[in-house]
N, C-alpha and C. Protein backbone atom coordinates (compact mmCIF):
# COMPACT_ATOMS: atom_id res chain seq x y z
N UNK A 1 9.35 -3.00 6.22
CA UNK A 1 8.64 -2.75 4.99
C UNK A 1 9.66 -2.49 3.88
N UNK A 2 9.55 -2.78 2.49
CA UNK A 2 10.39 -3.14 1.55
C UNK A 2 10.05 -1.62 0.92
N UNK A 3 11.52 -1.11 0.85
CA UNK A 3 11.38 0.44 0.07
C UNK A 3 11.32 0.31 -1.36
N UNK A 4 11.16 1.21 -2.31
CA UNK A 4 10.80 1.17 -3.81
C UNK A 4 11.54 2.46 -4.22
N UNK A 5 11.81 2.31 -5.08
CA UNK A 5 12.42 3.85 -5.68
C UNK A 5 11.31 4.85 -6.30
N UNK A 6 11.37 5.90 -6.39
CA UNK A 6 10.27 6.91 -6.88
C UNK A 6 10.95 7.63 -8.40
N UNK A 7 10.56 7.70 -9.31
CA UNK A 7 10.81 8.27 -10.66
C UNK A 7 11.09 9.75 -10.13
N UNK A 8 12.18 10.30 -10.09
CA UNK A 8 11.94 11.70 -9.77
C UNK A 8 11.31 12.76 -10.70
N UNK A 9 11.05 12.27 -11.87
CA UNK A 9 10.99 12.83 -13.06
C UNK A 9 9.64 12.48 -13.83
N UNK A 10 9.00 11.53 -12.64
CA UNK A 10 7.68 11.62 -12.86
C UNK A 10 6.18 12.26 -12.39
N UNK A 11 6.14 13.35 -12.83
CA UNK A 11 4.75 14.20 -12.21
C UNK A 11 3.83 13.96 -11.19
N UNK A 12 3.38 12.71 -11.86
CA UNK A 12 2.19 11.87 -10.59
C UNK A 12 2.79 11.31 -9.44
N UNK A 13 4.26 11.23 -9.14
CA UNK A 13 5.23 10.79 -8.23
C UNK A 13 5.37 11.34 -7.75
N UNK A 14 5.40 11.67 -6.50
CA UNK A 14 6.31 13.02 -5.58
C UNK A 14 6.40 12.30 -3.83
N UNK A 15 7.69 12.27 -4.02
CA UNK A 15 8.30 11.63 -2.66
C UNK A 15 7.45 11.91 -1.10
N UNK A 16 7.01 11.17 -0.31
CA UNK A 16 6.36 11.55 1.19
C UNK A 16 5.18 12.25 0.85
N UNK A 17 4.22 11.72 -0.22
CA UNK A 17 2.95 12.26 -0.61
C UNK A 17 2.37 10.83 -0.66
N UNK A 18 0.74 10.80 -0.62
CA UNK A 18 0.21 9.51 -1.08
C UNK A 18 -1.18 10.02 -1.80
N UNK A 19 -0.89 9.13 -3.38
CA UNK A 19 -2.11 9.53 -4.46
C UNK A 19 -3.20 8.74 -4.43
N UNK A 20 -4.21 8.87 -4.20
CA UNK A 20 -5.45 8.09 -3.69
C UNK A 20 -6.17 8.02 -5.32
N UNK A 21 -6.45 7.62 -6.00
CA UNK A 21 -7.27 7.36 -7.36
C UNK A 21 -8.50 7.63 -7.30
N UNK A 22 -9.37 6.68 -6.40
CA UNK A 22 -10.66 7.01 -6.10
C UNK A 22 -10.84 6.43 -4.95
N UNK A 23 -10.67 5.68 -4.12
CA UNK A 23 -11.30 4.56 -3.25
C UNK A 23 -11.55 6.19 -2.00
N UNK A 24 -12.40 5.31 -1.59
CA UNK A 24 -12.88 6.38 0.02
C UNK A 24 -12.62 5.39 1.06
N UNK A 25 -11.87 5.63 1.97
CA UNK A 25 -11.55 5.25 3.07
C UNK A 25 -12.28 5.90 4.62
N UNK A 26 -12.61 4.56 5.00
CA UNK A 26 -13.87 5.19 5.92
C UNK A 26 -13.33 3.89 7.54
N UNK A 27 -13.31 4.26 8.24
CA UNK A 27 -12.74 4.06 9.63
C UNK A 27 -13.38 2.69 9.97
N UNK A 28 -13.27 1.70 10.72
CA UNK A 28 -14.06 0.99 11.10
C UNK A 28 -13.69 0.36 12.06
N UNK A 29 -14.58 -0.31 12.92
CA UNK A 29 -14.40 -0.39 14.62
C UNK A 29 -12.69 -1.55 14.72
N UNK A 30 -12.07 -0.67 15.14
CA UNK A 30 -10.40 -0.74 16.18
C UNK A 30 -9.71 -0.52 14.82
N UNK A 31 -10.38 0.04 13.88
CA UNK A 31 -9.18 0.53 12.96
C UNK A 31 -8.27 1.92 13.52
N UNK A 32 -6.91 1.67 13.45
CA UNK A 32 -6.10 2.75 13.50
C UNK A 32 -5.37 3.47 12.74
N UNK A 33 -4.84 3.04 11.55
CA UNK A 33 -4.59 3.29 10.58
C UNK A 33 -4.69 2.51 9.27
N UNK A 34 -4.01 3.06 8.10
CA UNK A 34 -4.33 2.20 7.48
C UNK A 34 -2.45 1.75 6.88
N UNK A 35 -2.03 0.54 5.82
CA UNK A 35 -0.61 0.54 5.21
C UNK A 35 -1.03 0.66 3.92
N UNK A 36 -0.04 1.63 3.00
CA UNK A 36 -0.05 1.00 1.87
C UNK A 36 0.91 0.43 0.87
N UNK A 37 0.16 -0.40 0.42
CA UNK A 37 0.99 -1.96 -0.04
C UNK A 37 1.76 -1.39 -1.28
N UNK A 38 3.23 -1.63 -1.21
CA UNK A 38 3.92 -1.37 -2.33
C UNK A 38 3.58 -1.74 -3.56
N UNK A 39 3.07 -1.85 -4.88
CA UNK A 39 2.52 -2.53 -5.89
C UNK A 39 4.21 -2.14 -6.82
N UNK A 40 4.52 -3.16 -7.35
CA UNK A 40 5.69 -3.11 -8.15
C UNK A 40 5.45 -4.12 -9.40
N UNK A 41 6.39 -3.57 -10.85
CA UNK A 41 5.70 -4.25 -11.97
C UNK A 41 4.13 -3.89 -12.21
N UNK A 42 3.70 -2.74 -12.14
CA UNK A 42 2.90 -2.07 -12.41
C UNK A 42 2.59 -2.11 -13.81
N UNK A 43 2.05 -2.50 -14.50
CA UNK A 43 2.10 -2.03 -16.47
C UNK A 43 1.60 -0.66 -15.97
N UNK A 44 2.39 0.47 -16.97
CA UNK A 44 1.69 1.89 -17.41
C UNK A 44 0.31 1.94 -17.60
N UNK A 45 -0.05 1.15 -18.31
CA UNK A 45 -1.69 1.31 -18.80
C UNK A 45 -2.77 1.48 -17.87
N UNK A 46 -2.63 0.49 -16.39
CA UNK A 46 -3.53 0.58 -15.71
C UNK A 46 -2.63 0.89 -14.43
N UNK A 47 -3.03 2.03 -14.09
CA UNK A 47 -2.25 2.45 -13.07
C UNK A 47 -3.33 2.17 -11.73
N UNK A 48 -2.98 1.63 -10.12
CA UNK A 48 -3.44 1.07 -9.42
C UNK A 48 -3.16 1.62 -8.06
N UNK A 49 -3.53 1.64 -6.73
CA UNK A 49 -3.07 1.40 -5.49
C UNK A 49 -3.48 0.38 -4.87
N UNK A 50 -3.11 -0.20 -3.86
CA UNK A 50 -3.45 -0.86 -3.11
C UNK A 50 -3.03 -0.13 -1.46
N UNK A 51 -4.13 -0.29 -0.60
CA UNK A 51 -4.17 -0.01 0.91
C UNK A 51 -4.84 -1.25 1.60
N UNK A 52 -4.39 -1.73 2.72
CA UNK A 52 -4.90 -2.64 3.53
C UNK A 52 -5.21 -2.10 5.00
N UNK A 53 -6.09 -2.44 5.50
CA UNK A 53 -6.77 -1.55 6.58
C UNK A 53 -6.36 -3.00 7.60
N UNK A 54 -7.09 -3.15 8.68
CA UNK A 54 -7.35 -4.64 9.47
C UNK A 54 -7.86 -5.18 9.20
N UNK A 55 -9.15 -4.80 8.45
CA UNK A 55 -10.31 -5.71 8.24
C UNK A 55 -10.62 -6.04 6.73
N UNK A 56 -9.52 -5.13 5.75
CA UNK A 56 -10.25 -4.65 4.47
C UNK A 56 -9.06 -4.77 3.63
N UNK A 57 -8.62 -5.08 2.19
CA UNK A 57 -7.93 -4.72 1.30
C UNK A 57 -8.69 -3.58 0.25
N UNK A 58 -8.12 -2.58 -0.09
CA UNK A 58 -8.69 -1.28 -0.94
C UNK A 58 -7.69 -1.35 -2.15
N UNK A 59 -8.32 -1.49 -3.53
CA UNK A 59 -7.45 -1.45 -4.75
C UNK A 59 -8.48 -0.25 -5.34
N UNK A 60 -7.99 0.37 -5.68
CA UNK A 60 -8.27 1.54 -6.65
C UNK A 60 -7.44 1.60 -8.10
N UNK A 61 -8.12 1.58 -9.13
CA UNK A 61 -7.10 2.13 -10.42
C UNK A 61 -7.83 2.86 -11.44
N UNK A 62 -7.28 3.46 -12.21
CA UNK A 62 -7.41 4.41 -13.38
C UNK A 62 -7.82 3.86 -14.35
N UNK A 63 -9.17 3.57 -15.00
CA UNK A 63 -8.90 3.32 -16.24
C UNK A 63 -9.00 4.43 -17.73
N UNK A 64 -8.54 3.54 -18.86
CA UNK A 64 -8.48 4.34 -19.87
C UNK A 64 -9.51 4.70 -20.51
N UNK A 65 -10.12 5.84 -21.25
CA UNK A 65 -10.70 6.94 -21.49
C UNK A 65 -12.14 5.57 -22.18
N UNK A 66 -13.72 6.11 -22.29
CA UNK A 66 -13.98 5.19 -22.29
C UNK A 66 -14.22 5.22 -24.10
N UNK A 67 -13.64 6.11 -24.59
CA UNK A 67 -13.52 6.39 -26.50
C UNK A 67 -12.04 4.99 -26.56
N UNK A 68 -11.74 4.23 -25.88
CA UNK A 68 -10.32 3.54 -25.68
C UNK A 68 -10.91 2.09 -25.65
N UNK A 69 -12.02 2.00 -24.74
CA UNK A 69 -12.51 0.46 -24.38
C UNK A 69 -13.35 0.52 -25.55
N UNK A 70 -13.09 -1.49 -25.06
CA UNK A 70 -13.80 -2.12 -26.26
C UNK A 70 -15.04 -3.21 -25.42
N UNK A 71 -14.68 -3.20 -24.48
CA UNK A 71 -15.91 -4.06 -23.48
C UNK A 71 -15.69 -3.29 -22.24
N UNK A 72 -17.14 -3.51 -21.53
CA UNK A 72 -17.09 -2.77 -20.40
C UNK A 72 -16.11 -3.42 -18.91
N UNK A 73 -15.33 -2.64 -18.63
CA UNK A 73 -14.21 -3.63 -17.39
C UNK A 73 -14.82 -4.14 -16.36
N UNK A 74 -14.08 -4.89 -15.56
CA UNK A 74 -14.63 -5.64 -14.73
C UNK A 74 -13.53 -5.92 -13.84
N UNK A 75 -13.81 -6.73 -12.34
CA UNK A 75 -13.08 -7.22 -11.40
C UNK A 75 -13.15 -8.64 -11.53
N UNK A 76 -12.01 -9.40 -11.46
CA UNK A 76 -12.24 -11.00 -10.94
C UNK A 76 -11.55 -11.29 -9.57
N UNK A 77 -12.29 -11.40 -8.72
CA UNK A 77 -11.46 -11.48 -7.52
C UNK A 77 -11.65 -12.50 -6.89
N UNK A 78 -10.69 -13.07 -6.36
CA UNK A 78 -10.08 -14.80 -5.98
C UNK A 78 -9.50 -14.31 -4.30
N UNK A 79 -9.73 -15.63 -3.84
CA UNK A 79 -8.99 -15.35 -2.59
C UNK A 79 -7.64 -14.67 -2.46
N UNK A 80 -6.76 -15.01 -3.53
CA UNK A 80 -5.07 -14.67 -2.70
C UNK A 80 -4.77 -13.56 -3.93
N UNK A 81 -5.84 -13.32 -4.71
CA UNK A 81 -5.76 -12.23 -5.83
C UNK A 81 -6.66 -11.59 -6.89
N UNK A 82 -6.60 -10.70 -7.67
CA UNK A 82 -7.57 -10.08 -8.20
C UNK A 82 -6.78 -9.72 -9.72
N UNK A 83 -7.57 -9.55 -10.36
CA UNK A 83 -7.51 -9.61 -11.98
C UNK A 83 -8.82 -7.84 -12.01
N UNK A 84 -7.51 -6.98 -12.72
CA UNK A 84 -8.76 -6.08 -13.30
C UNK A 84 -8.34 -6.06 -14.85
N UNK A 85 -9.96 -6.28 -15.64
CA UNK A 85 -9.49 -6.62 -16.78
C UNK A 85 -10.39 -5.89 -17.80
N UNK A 86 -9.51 -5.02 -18.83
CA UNK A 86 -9.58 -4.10 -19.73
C UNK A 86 -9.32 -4.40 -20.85
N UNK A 87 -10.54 -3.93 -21.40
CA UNK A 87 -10.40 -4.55 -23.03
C UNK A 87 -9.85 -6.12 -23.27
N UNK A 88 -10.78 -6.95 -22.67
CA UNK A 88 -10.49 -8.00 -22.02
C UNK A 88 -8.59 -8.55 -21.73
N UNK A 89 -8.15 -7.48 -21.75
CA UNK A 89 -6.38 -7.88 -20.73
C UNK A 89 -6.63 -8.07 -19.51
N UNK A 90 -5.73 -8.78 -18.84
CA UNK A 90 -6.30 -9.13 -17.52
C UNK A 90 -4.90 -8.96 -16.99
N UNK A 91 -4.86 -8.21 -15.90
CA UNK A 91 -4.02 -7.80 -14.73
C UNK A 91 -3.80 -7.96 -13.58
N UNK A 92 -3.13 -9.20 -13.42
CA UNK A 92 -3.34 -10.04 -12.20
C UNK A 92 -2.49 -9.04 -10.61
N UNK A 93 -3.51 -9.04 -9.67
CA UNK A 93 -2.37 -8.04 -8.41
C UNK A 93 -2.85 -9.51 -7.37
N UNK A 94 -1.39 -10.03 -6.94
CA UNK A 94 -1.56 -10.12 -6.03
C UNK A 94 -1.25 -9.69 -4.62
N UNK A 95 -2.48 -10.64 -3.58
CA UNK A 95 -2.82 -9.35 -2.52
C UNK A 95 -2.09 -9.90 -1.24
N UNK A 96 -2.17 -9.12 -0.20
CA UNK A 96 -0.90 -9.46 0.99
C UNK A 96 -1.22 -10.37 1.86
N UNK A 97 -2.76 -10.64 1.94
CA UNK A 97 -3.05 -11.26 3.07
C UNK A 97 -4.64 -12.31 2.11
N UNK A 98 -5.21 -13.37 2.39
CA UNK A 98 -6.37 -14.19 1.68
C UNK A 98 -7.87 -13.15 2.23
N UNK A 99 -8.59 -13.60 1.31
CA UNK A 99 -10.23 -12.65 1.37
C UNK A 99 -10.82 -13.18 1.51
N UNK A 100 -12.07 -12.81 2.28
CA UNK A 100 -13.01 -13.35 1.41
C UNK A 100 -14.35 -13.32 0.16
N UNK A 101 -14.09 -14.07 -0.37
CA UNK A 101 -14.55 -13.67 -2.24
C UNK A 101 -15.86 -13.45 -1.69
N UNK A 102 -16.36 -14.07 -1.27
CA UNK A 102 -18.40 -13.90 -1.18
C UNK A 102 -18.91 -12.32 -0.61
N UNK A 103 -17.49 -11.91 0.58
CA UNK A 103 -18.03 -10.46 0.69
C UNK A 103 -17.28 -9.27 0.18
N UNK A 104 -16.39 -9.63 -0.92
CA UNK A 104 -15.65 -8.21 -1.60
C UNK A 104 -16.49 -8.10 -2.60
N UNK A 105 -16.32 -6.86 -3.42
CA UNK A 105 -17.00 -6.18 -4.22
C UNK A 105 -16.10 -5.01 -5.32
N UNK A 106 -16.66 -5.00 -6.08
CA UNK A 106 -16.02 -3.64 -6.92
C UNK A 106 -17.22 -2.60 -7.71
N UNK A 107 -16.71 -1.57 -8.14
CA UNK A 107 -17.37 -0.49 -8.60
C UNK A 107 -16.73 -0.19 -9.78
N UNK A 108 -17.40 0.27 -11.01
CA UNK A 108 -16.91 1.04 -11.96
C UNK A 108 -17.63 2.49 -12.20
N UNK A 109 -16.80 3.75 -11.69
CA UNK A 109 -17.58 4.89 -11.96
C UNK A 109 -16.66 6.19 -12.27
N UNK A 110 -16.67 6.58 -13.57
CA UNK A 110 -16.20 7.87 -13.71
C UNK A 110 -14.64 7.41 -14.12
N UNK A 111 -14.44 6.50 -14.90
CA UNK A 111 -12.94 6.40 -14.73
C UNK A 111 -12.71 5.44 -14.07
N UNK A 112 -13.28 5.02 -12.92
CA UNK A 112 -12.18 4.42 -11.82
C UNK A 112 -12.91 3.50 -11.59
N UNK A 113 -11.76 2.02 -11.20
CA UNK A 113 -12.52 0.94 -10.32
C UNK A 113 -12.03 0.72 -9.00
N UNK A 114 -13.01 0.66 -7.93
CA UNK A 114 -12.60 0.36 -6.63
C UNK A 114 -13.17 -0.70 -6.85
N UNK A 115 -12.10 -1.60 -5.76
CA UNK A 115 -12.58 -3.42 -5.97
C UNK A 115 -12.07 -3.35 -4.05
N UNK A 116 -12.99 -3.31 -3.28
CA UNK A 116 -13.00 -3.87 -1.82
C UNK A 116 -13.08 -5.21 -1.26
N UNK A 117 -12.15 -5.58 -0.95
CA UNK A 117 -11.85 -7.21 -0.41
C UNK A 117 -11.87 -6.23 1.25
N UNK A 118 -12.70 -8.06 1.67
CA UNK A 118 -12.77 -7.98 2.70
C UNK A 118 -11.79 -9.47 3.45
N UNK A 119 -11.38 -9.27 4.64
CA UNK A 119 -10.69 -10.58 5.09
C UNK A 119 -10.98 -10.87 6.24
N UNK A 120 -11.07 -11.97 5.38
CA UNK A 120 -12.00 -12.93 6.57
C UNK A 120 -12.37 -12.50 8.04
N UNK A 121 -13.08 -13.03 9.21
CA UNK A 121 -13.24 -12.80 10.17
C UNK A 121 -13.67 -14.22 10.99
N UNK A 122 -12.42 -13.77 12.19
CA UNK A 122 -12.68 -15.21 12.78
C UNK A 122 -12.80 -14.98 14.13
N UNK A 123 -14.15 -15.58 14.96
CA UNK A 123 -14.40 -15.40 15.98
C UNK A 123 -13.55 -16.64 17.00
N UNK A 124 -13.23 -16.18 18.32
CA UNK A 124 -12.54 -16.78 19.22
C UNK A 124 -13.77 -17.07 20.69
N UNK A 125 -14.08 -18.29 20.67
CA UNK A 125 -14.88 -18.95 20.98
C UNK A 125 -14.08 -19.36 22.65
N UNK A 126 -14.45 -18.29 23.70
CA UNK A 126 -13.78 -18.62 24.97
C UNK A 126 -14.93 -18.17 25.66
């Protein structure tokens, strides 16, 4: 796994901690843990995580105050990536592994958007 440097001098940063935004992480059958995905080239403005489970990609981010927006935000999510887009800017993340678009989803509540990709599922026919 590819290391990243940590701002020491940044508040919301603090080394061997992990900041969850909003997403809820909830277990699901032969899940064991979960990774989370380094996001680098971050813009300040919309600050983000990403976690990938086995079955699931989890993006969570912050948005800005809603006295700030000028249209209400939204998710565009594509197989190999996702666009969250504010005040119509669009912020392309791409994701570690392909989805599928027909069963991910996102939320806007309180601040925050969780956008849940799901990946694919393929049955083995023996």
């Amino acid at each position: 796994m590819e290391h990243h440097r940590v701002d020491e001098d940044d508040p919301l940063l603090r080394r061997g901690t992990l900041r969850i935004i909003g997403c809820l992480l909830r277990p699901e059958g032969g899940f064991g843990g979960y990774i989370l995905v380094p996001v680098g080239g971050m813009p300040p403005d919309i600050p983000y995580e990403m976690i990938e489970t086995e079955n699931r990609i989890y993006i969570t981010a912050a948005l800005p105050p809603d006295d700030r927006l000028t249209s209400a935000p939204y998710a565009r999510i594509e197989r190999e990536r996702v666009a969250i887009v504010v005040n119509e800017h669009e912020t392309w993340i791409p994701l570690p592994s392909p989805i599928n678009v027909f069963h991910s989803t996102y939320t806007v509540r309180y601040g925050v958007m969780d956008i849940f990709c799901r990946k694919p599922v393929f049955f083995d026919r023996t």
